[in-house]
C-alpha atoms as a PDB file:
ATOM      1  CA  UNK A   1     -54.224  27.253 -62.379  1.00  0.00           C
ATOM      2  CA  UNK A   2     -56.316  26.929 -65.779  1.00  0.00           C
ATOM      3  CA  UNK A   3     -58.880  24.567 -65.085  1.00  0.00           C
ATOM      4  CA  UNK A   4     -60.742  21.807 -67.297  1.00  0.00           C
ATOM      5  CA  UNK A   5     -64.038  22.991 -66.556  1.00  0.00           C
ATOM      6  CA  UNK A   6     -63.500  26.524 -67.694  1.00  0.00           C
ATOM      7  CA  UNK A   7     -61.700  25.526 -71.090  1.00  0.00           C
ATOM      8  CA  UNK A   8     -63.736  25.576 -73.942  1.00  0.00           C
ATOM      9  CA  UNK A   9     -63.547  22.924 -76.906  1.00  0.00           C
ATOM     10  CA  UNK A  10     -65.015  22.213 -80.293  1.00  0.00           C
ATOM     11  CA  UNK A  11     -65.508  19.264 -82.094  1.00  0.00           C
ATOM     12  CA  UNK A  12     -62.735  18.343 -84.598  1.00  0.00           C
ATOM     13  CA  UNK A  13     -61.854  16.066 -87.050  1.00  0.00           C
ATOM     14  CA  UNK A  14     -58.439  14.802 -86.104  1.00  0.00           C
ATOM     15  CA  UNK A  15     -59.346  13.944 -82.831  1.00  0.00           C
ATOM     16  CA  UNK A  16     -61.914  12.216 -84.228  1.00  0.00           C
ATOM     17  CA  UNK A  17     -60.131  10.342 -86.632  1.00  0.00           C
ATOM     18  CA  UNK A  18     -57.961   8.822 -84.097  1.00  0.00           C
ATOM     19  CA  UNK A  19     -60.580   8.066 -81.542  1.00  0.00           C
ATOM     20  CA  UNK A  20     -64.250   7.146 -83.426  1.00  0.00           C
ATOM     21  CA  UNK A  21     -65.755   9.214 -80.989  1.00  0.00           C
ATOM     22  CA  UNK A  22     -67.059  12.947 -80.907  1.00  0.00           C
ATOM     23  CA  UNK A  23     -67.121  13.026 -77.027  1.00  0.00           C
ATOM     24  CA  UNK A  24     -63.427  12.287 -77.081  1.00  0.00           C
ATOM     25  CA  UNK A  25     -62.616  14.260 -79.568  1.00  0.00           C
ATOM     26  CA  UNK A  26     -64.695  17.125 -78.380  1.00  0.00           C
ATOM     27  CA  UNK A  27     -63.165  16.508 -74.383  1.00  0.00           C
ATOM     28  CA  UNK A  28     -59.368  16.397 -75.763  1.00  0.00           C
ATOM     29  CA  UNK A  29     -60.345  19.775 -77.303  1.00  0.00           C
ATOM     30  CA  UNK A  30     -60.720  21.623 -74.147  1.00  0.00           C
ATOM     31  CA  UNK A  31     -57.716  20.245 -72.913  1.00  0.00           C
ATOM     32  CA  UNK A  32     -55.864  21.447 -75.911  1.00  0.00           C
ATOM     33  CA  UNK A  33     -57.588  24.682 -75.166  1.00  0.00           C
ATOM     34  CA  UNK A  34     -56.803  24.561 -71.542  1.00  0.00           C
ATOM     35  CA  UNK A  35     -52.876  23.655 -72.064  1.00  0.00           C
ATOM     36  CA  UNK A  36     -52.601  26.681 -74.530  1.00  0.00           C
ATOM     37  CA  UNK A  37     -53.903  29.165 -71.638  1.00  0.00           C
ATOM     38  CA  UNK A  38     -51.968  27.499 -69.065  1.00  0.00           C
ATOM     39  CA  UNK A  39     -49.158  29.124 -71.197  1.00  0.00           C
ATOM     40  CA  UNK A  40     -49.492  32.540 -69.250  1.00  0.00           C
ATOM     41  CA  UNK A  41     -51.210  31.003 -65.780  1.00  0.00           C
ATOM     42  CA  UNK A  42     -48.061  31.776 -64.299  1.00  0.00           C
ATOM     43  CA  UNK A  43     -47.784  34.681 -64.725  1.00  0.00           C
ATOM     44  CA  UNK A  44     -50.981  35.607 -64.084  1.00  0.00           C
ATOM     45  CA  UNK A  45     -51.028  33.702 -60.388  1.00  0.00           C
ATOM     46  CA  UNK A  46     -47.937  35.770 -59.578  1.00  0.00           C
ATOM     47  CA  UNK A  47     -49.074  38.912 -60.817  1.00  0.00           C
ATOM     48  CA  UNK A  48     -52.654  38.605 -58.311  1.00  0.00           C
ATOM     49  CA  UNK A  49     -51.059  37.356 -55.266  1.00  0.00           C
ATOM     50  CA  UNK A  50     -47.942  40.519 -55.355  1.00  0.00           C
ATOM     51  CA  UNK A  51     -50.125  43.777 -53.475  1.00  0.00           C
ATOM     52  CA  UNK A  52     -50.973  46.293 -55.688  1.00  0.00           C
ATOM     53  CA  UNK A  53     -49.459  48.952 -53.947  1.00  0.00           C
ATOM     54  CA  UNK A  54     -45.994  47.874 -55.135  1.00  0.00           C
ATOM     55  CA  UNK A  55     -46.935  47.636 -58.634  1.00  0.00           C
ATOM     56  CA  UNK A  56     -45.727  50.118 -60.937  1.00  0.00           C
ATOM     57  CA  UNK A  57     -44.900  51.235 -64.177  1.00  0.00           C
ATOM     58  CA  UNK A  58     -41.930  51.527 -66.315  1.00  0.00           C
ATOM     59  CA  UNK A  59     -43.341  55.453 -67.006  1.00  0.00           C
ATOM     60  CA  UNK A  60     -43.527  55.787 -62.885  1.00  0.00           C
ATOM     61  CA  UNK A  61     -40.195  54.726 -62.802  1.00  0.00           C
ATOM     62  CA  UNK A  62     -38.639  57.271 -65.177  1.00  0.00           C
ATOM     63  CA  UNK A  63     -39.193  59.951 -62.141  1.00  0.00           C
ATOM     64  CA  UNK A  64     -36.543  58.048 -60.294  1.00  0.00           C
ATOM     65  CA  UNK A  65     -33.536  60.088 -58.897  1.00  0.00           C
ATOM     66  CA  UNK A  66     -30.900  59.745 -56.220  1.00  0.00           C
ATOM     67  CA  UNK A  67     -33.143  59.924 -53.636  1.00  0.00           C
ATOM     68  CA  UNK A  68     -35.487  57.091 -52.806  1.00  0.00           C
ATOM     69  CA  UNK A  69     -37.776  59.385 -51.295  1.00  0.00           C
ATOM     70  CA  UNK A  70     -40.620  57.667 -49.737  1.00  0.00           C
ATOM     71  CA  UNK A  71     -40.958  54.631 -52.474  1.00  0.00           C
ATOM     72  CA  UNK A  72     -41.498  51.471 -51.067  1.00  0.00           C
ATOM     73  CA  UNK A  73     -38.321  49.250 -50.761  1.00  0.00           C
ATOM     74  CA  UNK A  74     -39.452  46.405 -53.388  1.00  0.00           C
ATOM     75  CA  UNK A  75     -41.319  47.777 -56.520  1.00  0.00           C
ATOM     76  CA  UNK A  76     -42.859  45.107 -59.334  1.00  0.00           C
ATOM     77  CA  UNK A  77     -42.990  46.183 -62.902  1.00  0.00           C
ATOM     78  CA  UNK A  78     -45.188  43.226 -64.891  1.00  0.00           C
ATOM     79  CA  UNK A  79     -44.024  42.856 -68.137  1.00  0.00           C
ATOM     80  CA  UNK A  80     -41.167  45.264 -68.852  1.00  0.00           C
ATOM     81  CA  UNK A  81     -40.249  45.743 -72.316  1.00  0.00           C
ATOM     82  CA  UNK A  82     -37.798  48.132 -74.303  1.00  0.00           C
ATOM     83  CA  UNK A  83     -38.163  48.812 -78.282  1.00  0.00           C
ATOM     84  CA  UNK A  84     -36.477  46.188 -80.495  1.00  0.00           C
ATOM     85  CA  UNK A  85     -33.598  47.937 -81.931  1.00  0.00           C
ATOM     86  CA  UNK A  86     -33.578  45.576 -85.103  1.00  0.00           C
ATOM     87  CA  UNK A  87     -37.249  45.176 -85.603  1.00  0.00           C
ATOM     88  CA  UNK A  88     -38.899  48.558 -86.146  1.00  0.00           C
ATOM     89  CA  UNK A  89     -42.464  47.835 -84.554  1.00  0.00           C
ATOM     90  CA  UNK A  90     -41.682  45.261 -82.174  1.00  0.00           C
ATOM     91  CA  UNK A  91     -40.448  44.914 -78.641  1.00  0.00           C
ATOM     92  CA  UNK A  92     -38.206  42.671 -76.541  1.00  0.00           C
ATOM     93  CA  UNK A  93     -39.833  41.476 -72.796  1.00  0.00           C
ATOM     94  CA  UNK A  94     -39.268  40.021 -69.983  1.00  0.00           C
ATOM     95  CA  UNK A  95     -42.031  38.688 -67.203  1.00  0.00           C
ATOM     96  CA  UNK A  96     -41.319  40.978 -64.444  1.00  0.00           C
ATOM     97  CA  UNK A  97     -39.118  43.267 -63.480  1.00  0.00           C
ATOM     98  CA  UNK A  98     -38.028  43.552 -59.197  1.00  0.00           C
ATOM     99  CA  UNK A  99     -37.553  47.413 -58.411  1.00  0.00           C
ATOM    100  CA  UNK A 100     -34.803  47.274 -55.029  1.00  0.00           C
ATOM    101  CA  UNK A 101     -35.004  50.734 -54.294  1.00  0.00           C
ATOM    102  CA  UNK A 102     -32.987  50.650 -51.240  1.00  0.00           C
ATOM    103  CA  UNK A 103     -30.060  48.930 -53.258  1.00  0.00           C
ATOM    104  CA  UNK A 104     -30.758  50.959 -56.171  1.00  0.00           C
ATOM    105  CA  UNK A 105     -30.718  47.952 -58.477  1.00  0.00           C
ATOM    106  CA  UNK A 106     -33.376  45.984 -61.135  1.00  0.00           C
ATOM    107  CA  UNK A 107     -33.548  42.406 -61.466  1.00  0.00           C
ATOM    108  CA  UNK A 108     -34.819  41.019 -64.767  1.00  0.00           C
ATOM    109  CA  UNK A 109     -36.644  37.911 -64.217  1.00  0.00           C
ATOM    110  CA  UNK A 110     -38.132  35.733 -66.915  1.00  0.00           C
ATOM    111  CA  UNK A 111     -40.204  32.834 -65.150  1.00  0.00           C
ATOM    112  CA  UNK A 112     -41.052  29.566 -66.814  1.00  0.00           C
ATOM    113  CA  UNK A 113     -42.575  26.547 -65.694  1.00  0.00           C
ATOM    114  CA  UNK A 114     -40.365  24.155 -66.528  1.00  0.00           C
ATOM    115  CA  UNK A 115     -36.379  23.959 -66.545  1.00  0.00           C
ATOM    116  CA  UNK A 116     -35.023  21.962 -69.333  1.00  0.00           C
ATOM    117  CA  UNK A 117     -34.436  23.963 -72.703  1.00  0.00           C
ATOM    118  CA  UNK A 118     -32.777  22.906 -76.005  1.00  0.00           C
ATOM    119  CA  UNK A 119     -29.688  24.931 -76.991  1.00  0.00           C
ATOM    120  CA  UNK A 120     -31.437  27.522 -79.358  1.00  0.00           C
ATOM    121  CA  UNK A 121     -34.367  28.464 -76.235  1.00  0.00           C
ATOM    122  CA  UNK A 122     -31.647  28.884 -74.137  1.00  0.00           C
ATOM    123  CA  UNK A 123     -29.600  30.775 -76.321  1.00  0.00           C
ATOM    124  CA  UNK A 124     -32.874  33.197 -77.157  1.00  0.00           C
ATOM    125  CA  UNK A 125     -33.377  33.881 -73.533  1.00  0.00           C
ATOM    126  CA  UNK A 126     -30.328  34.874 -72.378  1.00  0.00           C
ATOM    127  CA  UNK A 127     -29.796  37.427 -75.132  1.00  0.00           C
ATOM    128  CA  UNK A 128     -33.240  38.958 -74.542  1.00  0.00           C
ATOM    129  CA  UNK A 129     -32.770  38.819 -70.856  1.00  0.00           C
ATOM    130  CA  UNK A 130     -29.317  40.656 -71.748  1.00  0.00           C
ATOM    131  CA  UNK A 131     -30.966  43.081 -74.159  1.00  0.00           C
ATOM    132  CA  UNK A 132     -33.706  44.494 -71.968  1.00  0.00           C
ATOM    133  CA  UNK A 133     -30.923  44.493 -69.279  1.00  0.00           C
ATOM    134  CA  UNK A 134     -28.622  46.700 -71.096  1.00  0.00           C
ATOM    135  CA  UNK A 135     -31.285  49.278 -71.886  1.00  0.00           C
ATOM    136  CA  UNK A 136     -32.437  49.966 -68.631  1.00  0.00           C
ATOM    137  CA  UNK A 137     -29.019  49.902 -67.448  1.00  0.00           C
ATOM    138  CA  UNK A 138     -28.766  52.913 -69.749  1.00  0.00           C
ATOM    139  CA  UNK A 139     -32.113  54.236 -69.279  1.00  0.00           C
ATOM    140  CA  UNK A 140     -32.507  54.423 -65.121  1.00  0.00           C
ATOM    141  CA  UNK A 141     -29.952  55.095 -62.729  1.00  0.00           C
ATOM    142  CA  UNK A 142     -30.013  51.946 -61.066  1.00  0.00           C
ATOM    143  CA  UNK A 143     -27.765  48.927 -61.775  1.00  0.00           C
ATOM    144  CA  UNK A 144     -29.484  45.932 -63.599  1.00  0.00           C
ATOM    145  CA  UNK A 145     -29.398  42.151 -63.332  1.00  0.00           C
ATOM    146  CA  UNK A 146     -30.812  39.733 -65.393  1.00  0.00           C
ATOM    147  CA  UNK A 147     -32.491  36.200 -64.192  1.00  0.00           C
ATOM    148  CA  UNK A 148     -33.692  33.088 -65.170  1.00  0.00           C
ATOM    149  CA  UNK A 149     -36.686  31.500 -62.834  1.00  0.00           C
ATOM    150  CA  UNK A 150     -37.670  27.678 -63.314  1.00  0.00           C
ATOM    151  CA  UNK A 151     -40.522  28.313 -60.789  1.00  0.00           C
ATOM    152  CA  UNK A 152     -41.165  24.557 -60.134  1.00  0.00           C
ATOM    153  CA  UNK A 153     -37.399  23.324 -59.451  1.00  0.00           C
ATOM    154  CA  UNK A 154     -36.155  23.838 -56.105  1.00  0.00           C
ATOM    155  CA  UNK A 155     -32.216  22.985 -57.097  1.00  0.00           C
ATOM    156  CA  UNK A 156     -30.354  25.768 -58.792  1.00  0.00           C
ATOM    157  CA  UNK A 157     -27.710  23.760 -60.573  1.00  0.00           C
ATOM    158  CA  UNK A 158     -30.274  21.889 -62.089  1.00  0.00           C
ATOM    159  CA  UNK A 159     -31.804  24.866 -63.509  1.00  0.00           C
ATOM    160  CA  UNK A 160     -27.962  25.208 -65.287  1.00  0.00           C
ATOM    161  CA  UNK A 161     -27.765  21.720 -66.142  1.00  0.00           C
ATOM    162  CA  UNK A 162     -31.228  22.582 -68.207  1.00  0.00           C
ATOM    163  CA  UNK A 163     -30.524  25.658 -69.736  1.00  0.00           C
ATOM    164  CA  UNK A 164     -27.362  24.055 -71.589  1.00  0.00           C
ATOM    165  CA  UNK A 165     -25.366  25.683 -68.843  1.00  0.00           C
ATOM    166  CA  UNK A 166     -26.361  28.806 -70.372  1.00  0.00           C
ATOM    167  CA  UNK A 167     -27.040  30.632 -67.875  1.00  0.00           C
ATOM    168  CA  UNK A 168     -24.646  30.600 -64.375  1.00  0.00           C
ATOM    169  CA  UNK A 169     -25.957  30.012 -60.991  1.00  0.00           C
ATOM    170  CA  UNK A 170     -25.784  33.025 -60.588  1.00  0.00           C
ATOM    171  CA  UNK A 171     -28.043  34.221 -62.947  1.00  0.00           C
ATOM    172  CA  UNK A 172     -30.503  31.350 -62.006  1.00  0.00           C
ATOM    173  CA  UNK A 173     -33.816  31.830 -59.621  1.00  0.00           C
ATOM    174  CA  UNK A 174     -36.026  28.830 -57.673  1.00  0.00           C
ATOM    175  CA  UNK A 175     -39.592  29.601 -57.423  1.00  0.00           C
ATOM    176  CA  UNK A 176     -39.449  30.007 -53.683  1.00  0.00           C
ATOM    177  CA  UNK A 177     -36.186  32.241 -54.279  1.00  0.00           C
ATOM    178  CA  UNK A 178     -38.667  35.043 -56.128  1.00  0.00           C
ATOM    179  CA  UNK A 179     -41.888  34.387 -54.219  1.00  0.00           C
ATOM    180  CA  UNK A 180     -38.771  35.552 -51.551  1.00  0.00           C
ATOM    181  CA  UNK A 181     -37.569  38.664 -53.357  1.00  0.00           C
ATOM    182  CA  UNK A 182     -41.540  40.022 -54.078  1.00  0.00           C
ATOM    183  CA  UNK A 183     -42.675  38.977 -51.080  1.00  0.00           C
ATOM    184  CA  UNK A 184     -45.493  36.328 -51.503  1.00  0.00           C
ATOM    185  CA  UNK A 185     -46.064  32.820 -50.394  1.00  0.00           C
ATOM    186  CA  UNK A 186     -45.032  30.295 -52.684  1.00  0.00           C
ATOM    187  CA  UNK A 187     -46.327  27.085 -50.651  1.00  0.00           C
ATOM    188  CA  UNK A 188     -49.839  28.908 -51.488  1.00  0.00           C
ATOM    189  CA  UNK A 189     -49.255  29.131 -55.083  1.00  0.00           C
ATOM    190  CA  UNK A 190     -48.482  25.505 -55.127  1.00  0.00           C
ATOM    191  CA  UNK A 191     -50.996  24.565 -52.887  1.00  0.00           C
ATOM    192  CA  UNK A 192     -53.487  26.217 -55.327  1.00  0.00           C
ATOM    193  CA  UNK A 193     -52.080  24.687 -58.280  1.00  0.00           C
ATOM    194  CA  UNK A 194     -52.645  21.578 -56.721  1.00  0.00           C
ATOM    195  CA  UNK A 195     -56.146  21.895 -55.825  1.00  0.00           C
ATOM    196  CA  UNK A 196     -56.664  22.904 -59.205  1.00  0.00           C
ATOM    197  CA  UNK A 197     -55.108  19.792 -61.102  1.00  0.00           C
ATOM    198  CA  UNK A 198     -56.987  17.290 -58.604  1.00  0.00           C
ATOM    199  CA  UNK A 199     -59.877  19.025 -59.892  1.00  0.00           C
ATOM    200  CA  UNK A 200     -59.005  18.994 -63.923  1.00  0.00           C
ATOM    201  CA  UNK A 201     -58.653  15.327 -63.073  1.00  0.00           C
ATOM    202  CA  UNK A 202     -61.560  14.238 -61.793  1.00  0.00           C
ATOM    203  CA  UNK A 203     -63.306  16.349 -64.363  1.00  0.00           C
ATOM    204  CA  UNK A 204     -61.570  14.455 -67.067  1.00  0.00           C
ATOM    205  CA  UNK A 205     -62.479  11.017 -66.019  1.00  0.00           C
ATOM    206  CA  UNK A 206     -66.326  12.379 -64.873  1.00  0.00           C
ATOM    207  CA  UNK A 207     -66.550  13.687 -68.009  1.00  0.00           C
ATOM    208  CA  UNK A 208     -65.659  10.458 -70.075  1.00  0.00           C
ATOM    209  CA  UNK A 209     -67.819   8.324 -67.374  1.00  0.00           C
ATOM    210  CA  UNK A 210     -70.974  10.730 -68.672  1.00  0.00           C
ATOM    211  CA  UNK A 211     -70.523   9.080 -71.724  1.00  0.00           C
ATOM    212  CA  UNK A 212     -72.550   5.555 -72.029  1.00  0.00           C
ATOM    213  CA  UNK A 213     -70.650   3.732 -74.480  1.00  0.00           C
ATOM    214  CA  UNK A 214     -66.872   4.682 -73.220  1.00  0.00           C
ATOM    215  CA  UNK A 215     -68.310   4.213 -69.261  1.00  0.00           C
ATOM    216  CA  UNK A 216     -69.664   0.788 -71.054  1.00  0.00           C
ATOM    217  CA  UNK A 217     -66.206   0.444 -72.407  1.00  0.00           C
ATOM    218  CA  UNK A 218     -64.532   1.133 -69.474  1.00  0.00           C
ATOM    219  CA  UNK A 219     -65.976  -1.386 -67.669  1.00  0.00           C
ATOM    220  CA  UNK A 220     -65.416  -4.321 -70.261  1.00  0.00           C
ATOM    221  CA  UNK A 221     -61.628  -3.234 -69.287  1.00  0.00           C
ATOM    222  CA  UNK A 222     -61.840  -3.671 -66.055  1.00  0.00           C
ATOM    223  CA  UNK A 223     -64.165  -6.994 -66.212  1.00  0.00           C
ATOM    224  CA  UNK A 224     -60.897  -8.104 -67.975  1.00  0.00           C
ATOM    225  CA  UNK A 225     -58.860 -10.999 -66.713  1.00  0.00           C
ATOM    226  CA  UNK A 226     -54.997 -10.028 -66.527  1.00  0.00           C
ATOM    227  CA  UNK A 227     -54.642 -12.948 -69.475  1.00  0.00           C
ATOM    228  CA  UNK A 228     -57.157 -10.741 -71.211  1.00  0.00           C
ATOM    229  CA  UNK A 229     -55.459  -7.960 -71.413  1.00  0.00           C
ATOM    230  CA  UNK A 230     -51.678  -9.759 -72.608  1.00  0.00           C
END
C-alpha cells in the first residue's frame, strides 16, 4: 500500500488558510499526495505478487491457434487495451486481462477498490468493459467475458446493489474470487495493506506530535474537563 512516509508534500496556501499552520498544511499535503498514488496501488500489488512467468503480452497472444501447445493454463495480460474506434489517438482499457488457455476463453477484469458507483461510473464501465470485450472477441480465437472486481467486498450482490445493478452477478468478481482465478493469496495482500495503514497512522499522529505548539495543543485538549469541551 502507498505509505505516508514515502509521499511527498509541499507547503500550500489553502491548507494553510484553513489551519494557521504550515506543518499542517505541509503534512495534509503528503496525504493528498499519497491518496492520489494510492489511485493505482492496486494494481500495482496485484501485478508483483502474480509470477512472471504467466505474464504476457497482448502481441504474444496474437500467435495463439487451436492448439494450446505447451502455454501455461492461466496467462495474465496487465493492462489490455484496444484502439478507440471514436477517438483517433486514444485507447479504451481494462486492468487485466485472465488468459484460460485450457478453456480457450478471456476474462476482462476491471478492479477497483471500492464498490459503490453513481449511475454515470457505472454506466462508463460497463460499456468499456463491453468494448474491449467485443474486440478481442473478434481479434483472438478465444471466447471473451467481461468483469467487474470490487476487490475489498466479499458479497457479490452487494457489488450489484453498488454498481446501480449495472452489472449482473454474473458479471461481478470478490477480491478473493480473482486472487482465485490468477492464483495468488489474497489474505497476504490484505494483510500487507494492513500493516501498511497502521503504519501511515502512526506516522500521521508522530508527525503532528513533532510539532511543539500542536503537541502543546494537543495536550490542552486532553487536560480538558468533559464540561470543557460542551
Amino acid at each position: 500500500m502507498v505509505r505516508l512516509r514515502d509521499s511527498k508534500g509541499k507547503s500550500g496556501e489553502s491548507f494553510a488558510r484553513i489551519f494557521g499552520n504550515e506543518r499542517i498544511a505541509e503534512l495534509l499535503s503528503r496525504v493528498q499526495s499519497a491518496v492520489i498514488r494510492s489511485g493505482f496501488e492496486l494494481e500495482r500489488m496485484i501485478a508483483d505478487a502474480v509470477p512472471e512467468e504467466i505474464i504476457t503480452t497482448l502481441d504474444a497472444l496474437s500467435e495463439i491457434t487451436q492448439d494450446v501447445g505447451d502455454k501455461p493454463p492461466i496467462q495474465i495480460v496487465f493492462g489490455p487495451a484496444r484502439p478507440d474506434p471514436e477517438l483517433s489517438g486514444k485507447f479504451i482499457e481494462a486492468d487485466l486481462l485472465i488468459v484460460d488457455n485450457w478453456n480457450r476463453l478471456f476474462k476482462v477484469v476491471e478492479v477497483k477498490d471500492g464498490y459503490v458507483f453513481d449511475t454515470k461510473k457505472s454506466d462508463g464501465e460497463l460499456a468499456s468493459l463491453r468494448n474491449i470485450t467485443s474486440w478481442l472477441a473478434q481479434e483472438f480465437p478465444y471466447r471473451a467475458q467481461y468483469f467487474l472486481c470490487a476487490f475489498n467486498q466479499n458479497d457479490r450482490e452487494e457489488i450489484v446493489r453498488g454498481t446501480k445493478r449495472r452489472f449482473t452477478a454474473d458479471h461481478v468478481l470478490t477480491g478473493r474470487e480473482l486472487c482465485e482465478q490468477i492464483g495468488i493469496d489474497y489474505d497476504e495482500l490484505c494483510q500487507r495493506r494492513e500493516r501498511d495503514q497502521q503504519d501511515n497512522r502512526r506516522y500521521f499522529l508522530r508527525e503532528l506530535l513533532s510539532t511543539p505548539e500542536i503537541r502543546d495543543e494537543i495536550m490542552d485538549i486532553l487536560r480538558e474537563t468533559p464540561s470543557d469541551r460542551n
